[in-house]
C-alpha atoms as a PDB file:
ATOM      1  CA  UNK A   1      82.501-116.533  -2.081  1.00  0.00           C
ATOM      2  CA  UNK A   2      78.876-117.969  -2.081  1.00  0.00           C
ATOM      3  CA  UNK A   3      78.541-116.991   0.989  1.00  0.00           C
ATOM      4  CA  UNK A   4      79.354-113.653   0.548  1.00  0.00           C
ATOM      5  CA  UNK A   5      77.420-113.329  -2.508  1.00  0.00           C
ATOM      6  CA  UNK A   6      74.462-115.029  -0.582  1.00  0.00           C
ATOM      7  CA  UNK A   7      74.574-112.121   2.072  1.00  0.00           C
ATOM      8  CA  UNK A   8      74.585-109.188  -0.630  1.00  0.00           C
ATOM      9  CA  UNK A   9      72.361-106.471  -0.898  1.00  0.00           C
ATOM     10  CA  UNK A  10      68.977-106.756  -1.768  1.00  0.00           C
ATOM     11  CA  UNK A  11      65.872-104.683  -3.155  1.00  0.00           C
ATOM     12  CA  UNK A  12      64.548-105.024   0.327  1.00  0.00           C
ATOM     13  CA  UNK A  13      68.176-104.273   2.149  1.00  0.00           C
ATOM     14  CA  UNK A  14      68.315-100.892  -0.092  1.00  0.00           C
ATOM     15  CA  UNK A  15      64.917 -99.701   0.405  1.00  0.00           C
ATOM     16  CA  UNK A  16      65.365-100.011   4.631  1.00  0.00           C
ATOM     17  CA  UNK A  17      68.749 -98.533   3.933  1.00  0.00           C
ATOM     18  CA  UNK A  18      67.274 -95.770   2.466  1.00  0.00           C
ATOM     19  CA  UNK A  19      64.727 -94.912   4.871  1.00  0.00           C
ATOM     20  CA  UNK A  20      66.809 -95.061   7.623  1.00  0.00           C
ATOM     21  CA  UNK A  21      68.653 -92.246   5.991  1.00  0.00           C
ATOM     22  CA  UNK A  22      65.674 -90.541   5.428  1.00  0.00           C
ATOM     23  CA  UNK A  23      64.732 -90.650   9.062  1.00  0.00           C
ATOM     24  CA  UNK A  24      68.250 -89.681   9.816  1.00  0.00           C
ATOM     25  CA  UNK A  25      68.450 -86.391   7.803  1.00  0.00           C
ATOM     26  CA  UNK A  26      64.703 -85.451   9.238  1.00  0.00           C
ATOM     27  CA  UNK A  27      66.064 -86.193  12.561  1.00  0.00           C
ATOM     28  CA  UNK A  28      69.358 -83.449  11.972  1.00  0.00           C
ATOM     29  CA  UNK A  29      66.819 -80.820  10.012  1.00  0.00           C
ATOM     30  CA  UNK A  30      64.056 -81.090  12.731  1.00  0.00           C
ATOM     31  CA  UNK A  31      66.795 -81.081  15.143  1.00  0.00           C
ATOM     32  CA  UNK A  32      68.490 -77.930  13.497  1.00  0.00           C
ATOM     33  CA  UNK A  33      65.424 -75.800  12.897  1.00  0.00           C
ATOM     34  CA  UNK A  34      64.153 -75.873  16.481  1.00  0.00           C
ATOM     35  CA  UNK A  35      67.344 -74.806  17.399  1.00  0.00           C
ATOM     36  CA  UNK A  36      67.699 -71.709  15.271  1.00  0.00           C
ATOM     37  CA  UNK A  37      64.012 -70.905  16.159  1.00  0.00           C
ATOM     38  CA  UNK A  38      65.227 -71.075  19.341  1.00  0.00           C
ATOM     39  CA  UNK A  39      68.304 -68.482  18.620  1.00  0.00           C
ATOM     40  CA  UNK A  40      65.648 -66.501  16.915  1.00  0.00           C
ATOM     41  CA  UNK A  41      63.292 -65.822  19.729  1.00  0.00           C
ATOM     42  CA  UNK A  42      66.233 -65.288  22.018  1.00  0.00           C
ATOM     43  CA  UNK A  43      68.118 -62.705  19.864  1.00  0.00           C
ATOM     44  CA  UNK A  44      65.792 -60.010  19.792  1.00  0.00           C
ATOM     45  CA  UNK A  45      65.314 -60.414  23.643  1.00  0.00           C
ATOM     46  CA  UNK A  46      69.024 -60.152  24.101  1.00  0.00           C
ATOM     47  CA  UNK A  47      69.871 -56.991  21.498  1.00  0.00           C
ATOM     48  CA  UNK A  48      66.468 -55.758  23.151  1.00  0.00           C
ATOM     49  CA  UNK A  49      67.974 -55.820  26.787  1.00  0.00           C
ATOM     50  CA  UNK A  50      71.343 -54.491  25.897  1.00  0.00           C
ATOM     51  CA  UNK A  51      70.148 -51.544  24.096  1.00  0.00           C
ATOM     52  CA  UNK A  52      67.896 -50.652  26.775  1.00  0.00           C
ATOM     53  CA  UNK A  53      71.042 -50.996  28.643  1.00  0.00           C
ATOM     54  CA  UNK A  54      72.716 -48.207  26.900  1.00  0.00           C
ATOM     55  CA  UNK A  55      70.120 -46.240  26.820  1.00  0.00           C
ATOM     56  CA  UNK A  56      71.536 -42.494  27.559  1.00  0.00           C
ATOM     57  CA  UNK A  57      70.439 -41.434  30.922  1.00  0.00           C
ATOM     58  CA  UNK A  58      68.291 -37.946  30.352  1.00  0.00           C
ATOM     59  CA  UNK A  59      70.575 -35.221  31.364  1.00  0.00           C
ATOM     60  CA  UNK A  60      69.088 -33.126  34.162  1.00  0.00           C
ATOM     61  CA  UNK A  61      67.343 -29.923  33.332  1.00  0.00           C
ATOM     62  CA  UNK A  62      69.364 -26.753  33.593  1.00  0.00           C
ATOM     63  CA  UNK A  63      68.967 -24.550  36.449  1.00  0.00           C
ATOM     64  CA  UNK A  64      66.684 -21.437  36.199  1.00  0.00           C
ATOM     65  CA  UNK A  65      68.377 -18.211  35.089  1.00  0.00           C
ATOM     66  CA  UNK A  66      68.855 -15.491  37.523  1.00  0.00           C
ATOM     67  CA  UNK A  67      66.341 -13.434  38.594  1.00  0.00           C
ATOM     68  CA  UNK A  68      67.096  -9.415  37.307  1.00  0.00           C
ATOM     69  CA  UNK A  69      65.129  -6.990  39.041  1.00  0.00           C
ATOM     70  CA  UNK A  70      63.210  -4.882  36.493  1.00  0.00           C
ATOM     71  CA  UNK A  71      62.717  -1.471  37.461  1.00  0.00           C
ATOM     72  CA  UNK A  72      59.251  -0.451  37.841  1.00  0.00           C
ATOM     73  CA  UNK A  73      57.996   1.818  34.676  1.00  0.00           C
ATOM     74  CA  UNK A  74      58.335   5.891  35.458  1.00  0.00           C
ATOM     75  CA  UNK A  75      55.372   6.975  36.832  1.00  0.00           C
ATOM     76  CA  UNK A  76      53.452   9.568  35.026  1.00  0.00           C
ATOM     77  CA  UNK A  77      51.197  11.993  37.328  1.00  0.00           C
ATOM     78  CA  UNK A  78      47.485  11.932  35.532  1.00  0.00           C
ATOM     79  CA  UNK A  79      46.589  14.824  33.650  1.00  0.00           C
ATOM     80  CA  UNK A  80      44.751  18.040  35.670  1.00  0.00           C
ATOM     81  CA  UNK A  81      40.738  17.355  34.425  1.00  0.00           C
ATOM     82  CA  UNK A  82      38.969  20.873  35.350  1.00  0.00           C
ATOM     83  CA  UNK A  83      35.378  19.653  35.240  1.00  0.00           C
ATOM     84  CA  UNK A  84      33.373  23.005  34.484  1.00  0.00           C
ATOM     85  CA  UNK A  85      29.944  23.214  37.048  1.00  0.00           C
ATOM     86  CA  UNK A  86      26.873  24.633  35.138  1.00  0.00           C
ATOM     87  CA  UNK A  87      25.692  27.643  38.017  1.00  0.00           C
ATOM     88  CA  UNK A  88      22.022  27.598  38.603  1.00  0.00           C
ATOM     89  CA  UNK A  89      20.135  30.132  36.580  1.00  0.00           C
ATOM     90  CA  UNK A  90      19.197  32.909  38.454  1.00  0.00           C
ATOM     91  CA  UNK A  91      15.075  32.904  38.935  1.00  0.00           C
ATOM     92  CA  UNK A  92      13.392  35.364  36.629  1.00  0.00           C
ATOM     93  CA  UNK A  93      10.521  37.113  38.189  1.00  0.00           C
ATOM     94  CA  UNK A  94       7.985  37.784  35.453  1.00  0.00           C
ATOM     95  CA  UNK A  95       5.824  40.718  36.993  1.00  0.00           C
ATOM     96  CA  UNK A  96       2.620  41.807  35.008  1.00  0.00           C
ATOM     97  CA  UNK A  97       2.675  44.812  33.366  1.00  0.00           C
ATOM     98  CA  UNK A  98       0.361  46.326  31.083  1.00  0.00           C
ATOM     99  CA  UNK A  99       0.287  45.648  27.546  1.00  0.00           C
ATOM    100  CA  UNK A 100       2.180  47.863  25.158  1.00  0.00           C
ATOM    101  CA  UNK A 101      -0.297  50.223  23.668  1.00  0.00           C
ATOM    102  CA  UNK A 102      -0.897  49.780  20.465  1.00  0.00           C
ATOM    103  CA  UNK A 103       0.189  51.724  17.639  1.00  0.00           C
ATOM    104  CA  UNK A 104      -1.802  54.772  16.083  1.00  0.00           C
ATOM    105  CA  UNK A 105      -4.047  54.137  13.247  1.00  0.00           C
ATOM    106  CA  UNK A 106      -2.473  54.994  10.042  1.00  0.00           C
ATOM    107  CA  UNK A 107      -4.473  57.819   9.049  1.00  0.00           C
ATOM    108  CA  UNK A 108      -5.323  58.452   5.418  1.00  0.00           C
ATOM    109  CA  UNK A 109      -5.704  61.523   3.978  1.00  0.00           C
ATOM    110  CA  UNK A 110      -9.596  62.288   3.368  1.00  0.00           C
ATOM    111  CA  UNK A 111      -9.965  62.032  -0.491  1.00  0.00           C
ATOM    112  CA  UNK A 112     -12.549  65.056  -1.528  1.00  0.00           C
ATOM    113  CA  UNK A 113     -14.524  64.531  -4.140  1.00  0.00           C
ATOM    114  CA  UNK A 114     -15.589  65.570  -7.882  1.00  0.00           C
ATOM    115  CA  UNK A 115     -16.915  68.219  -8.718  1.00  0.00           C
ATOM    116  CA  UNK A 116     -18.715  68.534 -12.300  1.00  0.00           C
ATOM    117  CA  UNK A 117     -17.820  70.956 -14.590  1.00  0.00           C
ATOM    118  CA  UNK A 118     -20.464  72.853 -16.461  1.00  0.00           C
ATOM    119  CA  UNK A 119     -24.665  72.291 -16.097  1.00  0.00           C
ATOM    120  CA  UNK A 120     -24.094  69.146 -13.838  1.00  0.00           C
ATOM    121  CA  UNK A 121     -26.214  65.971 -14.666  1.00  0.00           C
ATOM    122  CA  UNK A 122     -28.283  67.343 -17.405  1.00  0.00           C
ATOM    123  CA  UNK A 123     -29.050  65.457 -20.098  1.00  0.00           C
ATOM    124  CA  UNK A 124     -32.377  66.777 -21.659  1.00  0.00           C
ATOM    125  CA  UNK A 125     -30.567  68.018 -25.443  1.00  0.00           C
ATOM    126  CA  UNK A 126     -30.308  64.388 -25.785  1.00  0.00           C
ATOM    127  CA  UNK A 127     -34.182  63.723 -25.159  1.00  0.00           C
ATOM    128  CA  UNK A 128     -34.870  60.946 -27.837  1.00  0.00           C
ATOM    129  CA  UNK A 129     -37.717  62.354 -29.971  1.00  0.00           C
ATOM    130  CA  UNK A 130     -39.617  59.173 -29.909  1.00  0.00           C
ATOM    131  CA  UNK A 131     -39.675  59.342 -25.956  1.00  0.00           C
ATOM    132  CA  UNK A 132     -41.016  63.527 -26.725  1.00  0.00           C
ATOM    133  CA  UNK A 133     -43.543  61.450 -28.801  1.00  0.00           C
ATOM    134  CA  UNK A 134     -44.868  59.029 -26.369  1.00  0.00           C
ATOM    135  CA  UNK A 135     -44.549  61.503 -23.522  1.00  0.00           C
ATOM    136  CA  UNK A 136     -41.495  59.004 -22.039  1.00  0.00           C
ATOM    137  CA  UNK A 137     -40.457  60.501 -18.323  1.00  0.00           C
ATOM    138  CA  UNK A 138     -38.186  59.096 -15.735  1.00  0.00           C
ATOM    139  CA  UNK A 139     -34.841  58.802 -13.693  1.00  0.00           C
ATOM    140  CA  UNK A 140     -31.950  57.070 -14.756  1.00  0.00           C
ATOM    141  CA  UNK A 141     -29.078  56.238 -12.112  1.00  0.00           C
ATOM    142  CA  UNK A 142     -25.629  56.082 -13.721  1.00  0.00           C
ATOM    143  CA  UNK A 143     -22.427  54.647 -12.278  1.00  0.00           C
ATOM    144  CA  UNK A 144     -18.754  55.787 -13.769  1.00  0.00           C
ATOM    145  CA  UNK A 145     -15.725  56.848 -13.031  1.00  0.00           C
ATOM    146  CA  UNK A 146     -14.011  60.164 -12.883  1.00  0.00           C
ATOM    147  CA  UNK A 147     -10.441  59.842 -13.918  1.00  0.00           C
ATOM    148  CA  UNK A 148      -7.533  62.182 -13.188  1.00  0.00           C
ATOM    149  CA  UNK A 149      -8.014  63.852 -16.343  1.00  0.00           C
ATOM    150  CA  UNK A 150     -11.900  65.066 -15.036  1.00  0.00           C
ATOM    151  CA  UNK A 151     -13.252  62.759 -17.884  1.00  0.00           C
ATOM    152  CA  UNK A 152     -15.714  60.110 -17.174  1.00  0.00           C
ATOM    153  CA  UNK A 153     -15.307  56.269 -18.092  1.00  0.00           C
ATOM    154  CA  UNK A 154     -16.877  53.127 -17.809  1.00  0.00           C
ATOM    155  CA  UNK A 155     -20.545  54.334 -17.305  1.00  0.00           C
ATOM    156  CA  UNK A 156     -23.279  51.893 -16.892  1.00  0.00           C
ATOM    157  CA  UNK A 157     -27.040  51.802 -15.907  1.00  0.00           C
ATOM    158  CA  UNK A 158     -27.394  51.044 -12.314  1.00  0.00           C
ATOM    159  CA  UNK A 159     -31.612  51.808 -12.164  1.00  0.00           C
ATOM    160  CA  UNK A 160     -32.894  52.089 -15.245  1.00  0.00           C
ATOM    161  CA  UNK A 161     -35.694  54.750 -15.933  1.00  0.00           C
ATOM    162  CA  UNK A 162     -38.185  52.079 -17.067  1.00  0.00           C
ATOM    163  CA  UNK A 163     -37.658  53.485 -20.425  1.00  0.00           C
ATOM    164  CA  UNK A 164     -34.891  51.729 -22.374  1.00  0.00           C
ATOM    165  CA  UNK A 165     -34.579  54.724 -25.113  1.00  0.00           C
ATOM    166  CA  UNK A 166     -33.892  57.022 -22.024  1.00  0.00           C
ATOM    167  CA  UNK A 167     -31.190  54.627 -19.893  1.00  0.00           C
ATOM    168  CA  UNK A 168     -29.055  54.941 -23.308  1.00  0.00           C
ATOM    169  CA  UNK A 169     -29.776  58.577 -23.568  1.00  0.00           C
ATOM    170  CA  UNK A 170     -28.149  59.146 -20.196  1.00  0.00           C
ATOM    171  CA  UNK A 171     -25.305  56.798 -20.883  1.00  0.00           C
ATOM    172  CA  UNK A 172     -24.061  58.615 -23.758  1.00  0.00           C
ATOM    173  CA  UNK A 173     -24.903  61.844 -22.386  1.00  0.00           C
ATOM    174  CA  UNK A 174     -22.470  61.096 -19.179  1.00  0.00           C
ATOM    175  CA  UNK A 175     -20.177  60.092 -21.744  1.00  0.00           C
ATOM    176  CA  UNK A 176     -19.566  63.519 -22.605  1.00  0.00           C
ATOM    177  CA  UNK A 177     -19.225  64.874 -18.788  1.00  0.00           C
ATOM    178  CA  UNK A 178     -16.263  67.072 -17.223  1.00  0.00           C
ATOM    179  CA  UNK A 179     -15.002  67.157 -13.570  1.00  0.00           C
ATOM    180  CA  UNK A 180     -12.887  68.470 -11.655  1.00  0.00           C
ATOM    181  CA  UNK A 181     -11.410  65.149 -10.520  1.00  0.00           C
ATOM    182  CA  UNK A 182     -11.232  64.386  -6.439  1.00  0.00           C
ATOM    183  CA  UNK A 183      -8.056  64.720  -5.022  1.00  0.00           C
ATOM    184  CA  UNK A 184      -5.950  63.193  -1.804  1.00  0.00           C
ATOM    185  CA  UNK A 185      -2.760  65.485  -0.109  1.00  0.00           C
ATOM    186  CA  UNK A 186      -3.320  67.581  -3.250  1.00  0.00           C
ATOM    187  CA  UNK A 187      -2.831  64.554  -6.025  1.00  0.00           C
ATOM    188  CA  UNK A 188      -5.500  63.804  -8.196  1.00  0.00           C
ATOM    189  CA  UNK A 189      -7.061  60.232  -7.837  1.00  0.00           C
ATOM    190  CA  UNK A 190      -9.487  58.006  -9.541  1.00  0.00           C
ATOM    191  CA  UNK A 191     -12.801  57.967  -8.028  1.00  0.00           C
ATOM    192  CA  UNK A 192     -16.088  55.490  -8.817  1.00  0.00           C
ATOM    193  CA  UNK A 193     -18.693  57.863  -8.802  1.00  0.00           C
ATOM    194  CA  UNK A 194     -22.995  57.635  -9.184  1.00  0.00           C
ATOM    195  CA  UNK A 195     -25.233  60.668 -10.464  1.00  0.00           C
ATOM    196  CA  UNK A 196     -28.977  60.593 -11.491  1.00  0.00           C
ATOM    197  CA  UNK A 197     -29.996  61.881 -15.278  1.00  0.00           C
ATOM    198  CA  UNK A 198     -34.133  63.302 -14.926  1.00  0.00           C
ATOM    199  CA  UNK A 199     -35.834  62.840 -18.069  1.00  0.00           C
ATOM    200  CA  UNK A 200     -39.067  65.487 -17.619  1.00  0.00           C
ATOM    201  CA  UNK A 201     -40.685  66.890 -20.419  1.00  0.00           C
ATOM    202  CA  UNK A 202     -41.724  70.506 -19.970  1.00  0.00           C
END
């Protein structure tokens, strides 16, 4: 019994005890984790090989379809193009010949003219007493018109006399006038018309 109890376990017995356990259990994990690393890498290799394994071979391509003769399209004849040639213009031969003549002169009828009515141009009943006076003498050249009517109009003084007294005189004398008016193809016409007025004493 001493004996036994002598050889018992002790602090130092248990702690080599337990490390030799330890060691143990790191042996079995180190030895079963390199061994399902190793089952790792070789698993995909192995699902990798047999699926390319039964991989489907491609199926061949199908023949080409038959060839069909397509009839060539219905020919349609082009459409008739008259193409319309311009003929050359004859030449023109230009030959010189005379100048039309020209055309008459349009010819007016002559237009006669007036004749007065009466003692013509005489004015001396009219003699201003203050030119009787001063012994006033001269000519007077009027211009007017003769009208249709044989009257006279718009009379003015075209040389005067040198006597002032005597150029009015004359113009209201000729005021008074009468003609017989000119006429053309057997109408009467206006006509601008001169006539000299004598102042003379006697």
């Amino acid at each position: 019994m001493r004996t036994i109890q002598g050889r018992g376990l002790t602090p130092q017995k248990m702690a080599g005890l337990a490390a030799a356990v330890v060691l143990q259990i790191g042996f079995v994990w180190a030895l079963v984790s390199g061994l399902a690393a190793t089952l790792v890498e070789k698993l995909p290799e192995e699902l990798k090989v047999a699926v390319e394994q039964e991989k489907i071979q491609p199926k061949p391509p199908p023949p080409p379809p038959p060839q069909v003769d397509i009839p060539p399209p219905p020919s349609v004849p082009p459409p008739a193009i008259n193409i319309q040639v311009e003929t050359q213009a004859s030449p023109i031969t230009v030959t010189n010949k005379p100048p039309p003549p020209a055309p008459p002169p349009v010819v007016h009828a002559a237009v006669s003219t007036p004749v007065s009515v009466g003692r013509p141009h005489v004015c001396t009943q009219n003699y201003p007493e203050t030119s009787v006076r001063l012994n006033e003498e001269g000519t007077t050249l009027l211009s007017f018109k003769v009208m249709t009517d044989g009257s006279v109009s718009d009379v003015t003084v075209s040389k005067s006399s040198g006597y002032p007294r005597l150029d009015d005189a004359a113009v209201s004398c000729a005021g008074r006038w009468k003609y017989k008016p000119a006429t053309q193809e057997g109408n009467p016409v206006e006509t601008a018309w001169q006539a000299n007025v004598q102042w003379k004493l006697h």
